[in-house]
Each structure stands twice: as C-alpha cells, then as structure tokens.
PDB file of N, CA and C in Angstrom:
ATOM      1  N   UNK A   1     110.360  96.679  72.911  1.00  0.00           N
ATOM      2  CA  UNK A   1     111.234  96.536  74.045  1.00  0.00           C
ATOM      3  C   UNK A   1     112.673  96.506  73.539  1.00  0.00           C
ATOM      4  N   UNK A   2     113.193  97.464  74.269  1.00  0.00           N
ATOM      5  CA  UNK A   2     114.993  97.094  73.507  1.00  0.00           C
ATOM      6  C   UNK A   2     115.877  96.191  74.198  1.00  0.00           C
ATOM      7  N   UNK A   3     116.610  95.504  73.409  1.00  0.00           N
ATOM      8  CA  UNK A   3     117.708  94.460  74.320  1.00  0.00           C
ATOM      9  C   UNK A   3     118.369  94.699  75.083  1.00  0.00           C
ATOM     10  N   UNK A   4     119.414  94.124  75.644  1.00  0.00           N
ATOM     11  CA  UNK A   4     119.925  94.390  76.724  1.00  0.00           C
ATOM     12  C   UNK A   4     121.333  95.180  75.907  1.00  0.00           C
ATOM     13  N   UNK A   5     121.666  94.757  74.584  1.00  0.00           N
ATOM     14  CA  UNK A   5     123.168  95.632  74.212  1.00  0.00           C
ATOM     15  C   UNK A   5     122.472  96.880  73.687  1.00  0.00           C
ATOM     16  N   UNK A   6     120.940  96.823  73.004  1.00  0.00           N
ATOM     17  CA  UNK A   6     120.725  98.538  72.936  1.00  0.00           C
ATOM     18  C   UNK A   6     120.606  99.222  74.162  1.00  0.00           C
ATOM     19  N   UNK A   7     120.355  98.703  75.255  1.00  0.00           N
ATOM     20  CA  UNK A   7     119.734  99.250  76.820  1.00  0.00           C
ATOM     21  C   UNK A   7     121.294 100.389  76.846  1.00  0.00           C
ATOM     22  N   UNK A   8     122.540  99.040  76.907  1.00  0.00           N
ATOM     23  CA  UNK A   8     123.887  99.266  77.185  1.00  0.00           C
ATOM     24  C   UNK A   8     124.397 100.552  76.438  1.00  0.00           C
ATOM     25  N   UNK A   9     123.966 100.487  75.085  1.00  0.00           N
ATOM     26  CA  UNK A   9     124.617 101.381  74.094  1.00  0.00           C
ATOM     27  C   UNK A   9     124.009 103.169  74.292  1.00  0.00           C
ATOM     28  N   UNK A  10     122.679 102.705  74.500  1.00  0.00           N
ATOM     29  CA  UNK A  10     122.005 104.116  75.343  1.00  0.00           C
ATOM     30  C   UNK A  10     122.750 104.743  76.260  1.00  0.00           C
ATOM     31  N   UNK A  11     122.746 103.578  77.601  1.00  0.00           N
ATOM     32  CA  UNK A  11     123.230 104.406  78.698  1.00  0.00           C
ATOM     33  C   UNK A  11     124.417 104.620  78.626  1.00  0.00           C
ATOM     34  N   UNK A  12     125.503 103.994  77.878  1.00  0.00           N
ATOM     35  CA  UNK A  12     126.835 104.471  77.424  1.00  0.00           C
ATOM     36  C   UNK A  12     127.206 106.084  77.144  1.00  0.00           C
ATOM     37  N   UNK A  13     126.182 106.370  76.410  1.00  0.00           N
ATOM     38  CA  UNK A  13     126.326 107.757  75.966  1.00  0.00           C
ATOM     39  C   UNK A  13     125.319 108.803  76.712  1.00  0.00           C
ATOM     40  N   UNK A  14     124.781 108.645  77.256  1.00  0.00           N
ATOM     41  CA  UNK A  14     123.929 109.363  78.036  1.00  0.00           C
ATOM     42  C   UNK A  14     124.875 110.485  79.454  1.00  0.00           C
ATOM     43  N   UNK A  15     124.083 111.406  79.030  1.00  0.00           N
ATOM     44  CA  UNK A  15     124.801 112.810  80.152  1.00  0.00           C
ATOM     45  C   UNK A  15     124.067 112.601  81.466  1.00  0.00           C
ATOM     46  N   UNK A  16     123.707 112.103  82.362  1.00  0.00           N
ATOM     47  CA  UNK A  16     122.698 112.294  83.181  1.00  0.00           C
ATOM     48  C   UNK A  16     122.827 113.703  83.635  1.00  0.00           C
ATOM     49  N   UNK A  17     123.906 114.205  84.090  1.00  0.00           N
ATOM     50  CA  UNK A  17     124.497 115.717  85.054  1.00  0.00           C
ATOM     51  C   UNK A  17     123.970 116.321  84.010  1.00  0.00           C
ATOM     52  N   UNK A  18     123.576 116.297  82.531  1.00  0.00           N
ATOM     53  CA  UNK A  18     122.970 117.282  81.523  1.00  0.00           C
ATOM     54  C   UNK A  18     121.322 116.869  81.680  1.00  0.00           C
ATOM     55  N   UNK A  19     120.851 115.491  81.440  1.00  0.00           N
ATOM     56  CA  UNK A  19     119.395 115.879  81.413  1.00  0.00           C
ATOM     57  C   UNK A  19     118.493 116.232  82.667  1.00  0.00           C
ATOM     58  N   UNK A  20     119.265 116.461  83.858  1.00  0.00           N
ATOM     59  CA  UNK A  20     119.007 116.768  85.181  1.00  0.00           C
ATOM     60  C   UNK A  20     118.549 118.069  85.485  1.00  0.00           C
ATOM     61  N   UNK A  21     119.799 118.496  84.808  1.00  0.00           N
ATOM     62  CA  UNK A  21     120.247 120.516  84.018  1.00  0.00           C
ATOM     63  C   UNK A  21     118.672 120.584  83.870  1.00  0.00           C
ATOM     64  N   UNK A  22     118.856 120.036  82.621  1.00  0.00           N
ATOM     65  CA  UNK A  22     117.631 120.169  81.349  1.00  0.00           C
ATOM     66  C   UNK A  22     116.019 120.158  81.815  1.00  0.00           C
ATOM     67  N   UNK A  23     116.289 118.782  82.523  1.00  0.00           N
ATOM     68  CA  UNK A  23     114.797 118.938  83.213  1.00  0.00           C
ATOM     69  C   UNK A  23     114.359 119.737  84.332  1.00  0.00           C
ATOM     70  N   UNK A  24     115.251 120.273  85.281  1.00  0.00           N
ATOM     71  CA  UNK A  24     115.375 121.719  85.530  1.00  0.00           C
ATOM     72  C   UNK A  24     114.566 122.809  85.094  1.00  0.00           C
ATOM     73  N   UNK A  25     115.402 122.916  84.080  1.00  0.00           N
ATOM     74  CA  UNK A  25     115.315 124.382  82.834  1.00  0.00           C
ATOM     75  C   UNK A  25     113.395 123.889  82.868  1.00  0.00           C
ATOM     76  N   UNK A  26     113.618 123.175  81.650  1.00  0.00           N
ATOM     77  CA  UNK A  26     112.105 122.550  81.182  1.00  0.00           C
ATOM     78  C   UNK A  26     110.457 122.575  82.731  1.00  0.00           C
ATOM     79  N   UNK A  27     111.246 122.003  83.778  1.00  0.00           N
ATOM     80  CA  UNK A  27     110.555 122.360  84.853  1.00  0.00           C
ATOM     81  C   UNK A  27     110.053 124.152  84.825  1.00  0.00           C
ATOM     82  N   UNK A  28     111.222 124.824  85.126  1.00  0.00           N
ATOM     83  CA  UNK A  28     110.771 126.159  85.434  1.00  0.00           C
ATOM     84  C   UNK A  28     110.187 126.691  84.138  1.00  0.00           C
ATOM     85  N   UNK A  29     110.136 126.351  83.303  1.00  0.00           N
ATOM     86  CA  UNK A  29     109.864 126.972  81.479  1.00  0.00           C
ATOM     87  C   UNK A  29     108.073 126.735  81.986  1.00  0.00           C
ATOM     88  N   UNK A  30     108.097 125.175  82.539  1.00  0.00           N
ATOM     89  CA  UNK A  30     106.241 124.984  82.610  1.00  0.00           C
ATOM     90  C   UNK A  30     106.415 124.295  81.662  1.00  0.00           C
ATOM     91  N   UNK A  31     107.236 123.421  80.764  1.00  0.00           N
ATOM     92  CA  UNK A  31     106.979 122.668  80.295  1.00  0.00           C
ATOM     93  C   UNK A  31     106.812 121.048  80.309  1.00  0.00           C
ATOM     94  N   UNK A  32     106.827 120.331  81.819  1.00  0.00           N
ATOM     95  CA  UNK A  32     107.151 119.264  82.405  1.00  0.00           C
ATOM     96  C   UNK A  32     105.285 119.250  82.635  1.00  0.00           C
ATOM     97  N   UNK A  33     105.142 117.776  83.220  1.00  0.00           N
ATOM     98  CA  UNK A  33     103.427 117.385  83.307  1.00  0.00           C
ATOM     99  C   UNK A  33     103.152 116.613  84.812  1.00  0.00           C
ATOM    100  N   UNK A  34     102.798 116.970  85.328  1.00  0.00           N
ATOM    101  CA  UNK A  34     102.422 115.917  86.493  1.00  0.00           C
ATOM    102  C   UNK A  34     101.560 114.509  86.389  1.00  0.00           C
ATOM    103  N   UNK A  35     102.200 113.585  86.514  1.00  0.00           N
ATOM    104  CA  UNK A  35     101.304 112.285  86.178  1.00  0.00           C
ATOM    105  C   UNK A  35     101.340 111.645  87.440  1.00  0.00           C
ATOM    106  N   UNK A  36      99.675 111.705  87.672  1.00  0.00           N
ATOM    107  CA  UNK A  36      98.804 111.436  88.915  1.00  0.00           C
ATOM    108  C   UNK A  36      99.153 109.590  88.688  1.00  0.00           C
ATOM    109  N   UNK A  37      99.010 108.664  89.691  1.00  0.00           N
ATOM    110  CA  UNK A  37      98.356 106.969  89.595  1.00  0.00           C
ATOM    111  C   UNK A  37      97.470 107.267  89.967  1.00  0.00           C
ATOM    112  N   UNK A  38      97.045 106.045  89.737  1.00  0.00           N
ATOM    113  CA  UNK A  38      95.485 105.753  89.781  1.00  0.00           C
ATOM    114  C   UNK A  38      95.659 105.218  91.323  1.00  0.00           C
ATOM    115  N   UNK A  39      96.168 104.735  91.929  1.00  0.00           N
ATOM    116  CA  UNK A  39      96.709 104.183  93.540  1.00  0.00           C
ATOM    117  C   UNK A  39      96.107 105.724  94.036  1.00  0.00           C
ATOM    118  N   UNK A  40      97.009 106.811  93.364  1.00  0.00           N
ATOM    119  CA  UNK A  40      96.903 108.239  94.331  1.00  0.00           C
ATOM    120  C   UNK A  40      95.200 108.766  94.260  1.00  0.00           C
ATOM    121  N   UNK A  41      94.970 109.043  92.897  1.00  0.00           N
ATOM    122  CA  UNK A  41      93.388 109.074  92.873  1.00  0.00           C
ATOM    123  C   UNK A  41      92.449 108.316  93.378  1.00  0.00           C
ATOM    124  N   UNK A  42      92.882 107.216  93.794  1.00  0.00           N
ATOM    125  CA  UNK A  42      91.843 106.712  94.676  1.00  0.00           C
ATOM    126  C   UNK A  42      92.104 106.617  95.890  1.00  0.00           C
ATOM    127  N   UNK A  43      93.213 107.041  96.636  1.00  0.00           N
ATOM    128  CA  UNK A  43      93.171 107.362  97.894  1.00  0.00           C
ATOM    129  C   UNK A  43      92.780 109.045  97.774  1.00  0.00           C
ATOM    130  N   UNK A  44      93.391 109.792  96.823  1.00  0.00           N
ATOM    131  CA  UNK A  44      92.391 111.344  97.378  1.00  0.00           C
ATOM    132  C   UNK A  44      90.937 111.327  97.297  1.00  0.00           C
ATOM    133  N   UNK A  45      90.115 110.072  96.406  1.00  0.00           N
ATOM    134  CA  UNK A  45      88.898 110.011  96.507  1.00  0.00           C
ATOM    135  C   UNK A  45      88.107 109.870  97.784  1.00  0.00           C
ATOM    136  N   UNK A  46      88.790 109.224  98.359  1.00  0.00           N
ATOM    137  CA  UNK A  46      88.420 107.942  99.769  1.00  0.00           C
ATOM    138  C   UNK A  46      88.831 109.128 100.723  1.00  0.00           C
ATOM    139  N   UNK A  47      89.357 110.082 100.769  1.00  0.00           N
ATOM    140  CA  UNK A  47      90.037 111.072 101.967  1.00  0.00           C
ATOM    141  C   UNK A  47      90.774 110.751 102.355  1.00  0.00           C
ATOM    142  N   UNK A  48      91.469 109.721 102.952  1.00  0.00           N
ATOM    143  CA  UNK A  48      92.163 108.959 103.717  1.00  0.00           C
ATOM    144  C   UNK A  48      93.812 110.040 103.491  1.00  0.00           C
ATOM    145  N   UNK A  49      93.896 109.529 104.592  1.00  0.00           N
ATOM    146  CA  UNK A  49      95.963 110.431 104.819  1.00  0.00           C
ATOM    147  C   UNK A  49      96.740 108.807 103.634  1.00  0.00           C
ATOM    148  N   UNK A  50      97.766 109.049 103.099  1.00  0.00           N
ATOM    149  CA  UNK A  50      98.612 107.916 102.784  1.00  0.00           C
ATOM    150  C   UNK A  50      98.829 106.907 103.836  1.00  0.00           C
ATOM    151  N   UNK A  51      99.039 107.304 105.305  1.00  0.00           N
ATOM    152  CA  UNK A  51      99.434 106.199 106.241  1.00  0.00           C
ATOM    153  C   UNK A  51      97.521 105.615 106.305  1.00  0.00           C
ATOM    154  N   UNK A  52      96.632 105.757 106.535  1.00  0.00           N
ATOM    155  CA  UNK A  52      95.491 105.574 106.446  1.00  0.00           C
ATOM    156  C   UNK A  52      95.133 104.548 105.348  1.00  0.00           C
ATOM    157  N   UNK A  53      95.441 104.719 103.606  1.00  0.00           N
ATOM    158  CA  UNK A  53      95.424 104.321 102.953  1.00  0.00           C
ATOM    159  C   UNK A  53      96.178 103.289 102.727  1.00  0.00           C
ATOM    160  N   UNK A  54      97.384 103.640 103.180  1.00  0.00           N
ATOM    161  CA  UNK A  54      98.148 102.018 103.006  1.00  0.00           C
ATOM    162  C   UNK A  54      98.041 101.334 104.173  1.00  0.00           C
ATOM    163  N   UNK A  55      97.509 101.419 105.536  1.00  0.00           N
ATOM    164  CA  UNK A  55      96.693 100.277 106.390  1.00  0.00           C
ATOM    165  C   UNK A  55      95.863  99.430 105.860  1.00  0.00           C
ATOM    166  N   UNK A  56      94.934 100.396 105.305  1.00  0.00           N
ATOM    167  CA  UNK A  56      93.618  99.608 104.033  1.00  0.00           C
ATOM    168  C   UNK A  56      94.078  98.304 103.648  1.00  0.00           C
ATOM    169  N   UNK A  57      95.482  98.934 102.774  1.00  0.00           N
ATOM    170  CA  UNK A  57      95.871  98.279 101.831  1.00  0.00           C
ATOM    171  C   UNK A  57      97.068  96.981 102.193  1.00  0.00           C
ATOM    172  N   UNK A  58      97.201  97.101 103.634  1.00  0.00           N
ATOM    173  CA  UNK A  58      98.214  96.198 103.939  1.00  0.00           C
ATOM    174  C   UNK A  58      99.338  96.060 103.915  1.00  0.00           C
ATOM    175  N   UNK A  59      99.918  97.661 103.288  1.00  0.00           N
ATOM    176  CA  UNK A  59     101.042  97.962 103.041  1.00  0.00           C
ATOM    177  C   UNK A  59     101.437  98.997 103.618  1.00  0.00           C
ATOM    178  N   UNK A  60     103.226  99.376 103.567  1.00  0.00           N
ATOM    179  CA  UNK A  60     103.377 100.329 103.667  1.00  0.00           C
ATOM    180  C   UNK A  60     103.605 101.657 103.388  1.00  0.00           C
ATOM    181  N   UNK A  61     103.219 102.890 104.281  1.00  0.00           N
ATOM    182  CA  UNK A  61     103.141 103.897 103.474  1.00  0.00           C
ATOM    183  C   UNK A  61     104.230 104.360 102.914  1.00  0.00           C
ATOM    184  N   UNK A  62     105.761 104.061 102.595  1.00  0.00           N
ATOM    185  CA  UNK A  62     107.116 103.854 101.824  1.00  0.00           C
ATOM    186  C   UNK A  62     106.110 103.015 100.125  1.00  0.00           C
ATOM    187  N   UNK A  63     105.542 101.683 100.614  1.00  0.00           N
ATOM    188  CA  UNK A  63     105.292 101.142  99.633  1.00  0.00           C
ATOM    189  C   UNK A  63     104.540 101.769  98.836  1.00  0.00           C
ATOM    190  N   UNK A  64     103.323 102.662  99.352  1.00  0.00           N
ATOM    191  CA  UNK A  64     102.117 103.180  98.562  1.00  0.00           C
ATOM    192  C   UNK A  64     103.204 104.171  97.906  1.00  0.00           C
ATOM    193  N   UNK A  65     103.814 104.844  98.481  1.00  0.00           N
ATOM    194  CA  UNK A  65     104.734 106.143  97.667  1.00  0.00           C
ATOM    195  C   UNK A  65     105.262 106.103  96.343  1.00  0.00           C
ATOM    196  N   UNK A  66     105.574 104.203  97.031  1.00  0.00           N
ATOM    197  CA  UNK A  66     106.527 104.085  95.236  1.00  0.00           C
ATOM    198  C   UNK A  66     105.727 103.946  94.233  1.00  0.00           C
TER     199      UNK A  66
END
C-alpha cells in the first residue's frame, strides 16, 4: 500500500489528458480487457434486468452499477 506523500508524488506528475489519449489508442489497438464482477455474473446467471436484481438485493440500481 503506498502512503499518502507517495499517493501525492504520483499524482503530482501524472498527465491524465495523456493516459485518457492512451487508453483510447490501446482501446481501439484491442489491447484493453473487460473485467466482469462477480455482482454482474450473478445477476446474468439469475436473468434478472439490473433494476430486478437490485430489488433482490435491496438496493439501488445506481448502487448495483457501481
């Protein structure tokens, strides 16, 4: 875990308007990965719509998203 002055010293130097670019580029190249939750796989298991699934769940479907 890094501290809070390495956290600082990172985001100090960091381009965001460049790795935005980048992940872009990298997107259309096909080199980016889709990472499923386990929340989502088990609502596509169950069928259920997201608003369906987060009734289940007592929450809302904003909440299940995040």
């Amino acid at each position: 875990m890094l501290s809070t002055t390495e956290i600082a010293a990172f985001e100090a130097n960091r381009d965001i308007g460049d790795e935005i670019v980048q992940s872009n580029k990298d997107m259309k190249a096909g080199k980016g990965k889709v990472v499923v939750s386990s929340a989502a796989e088990a609502r596509e298991a169950t069928g259920l719509s997201q608003s369906q699934f987060a009734s289940l769940l007592g929450v809302s479907v904003r909440t299940l998203q995040g």
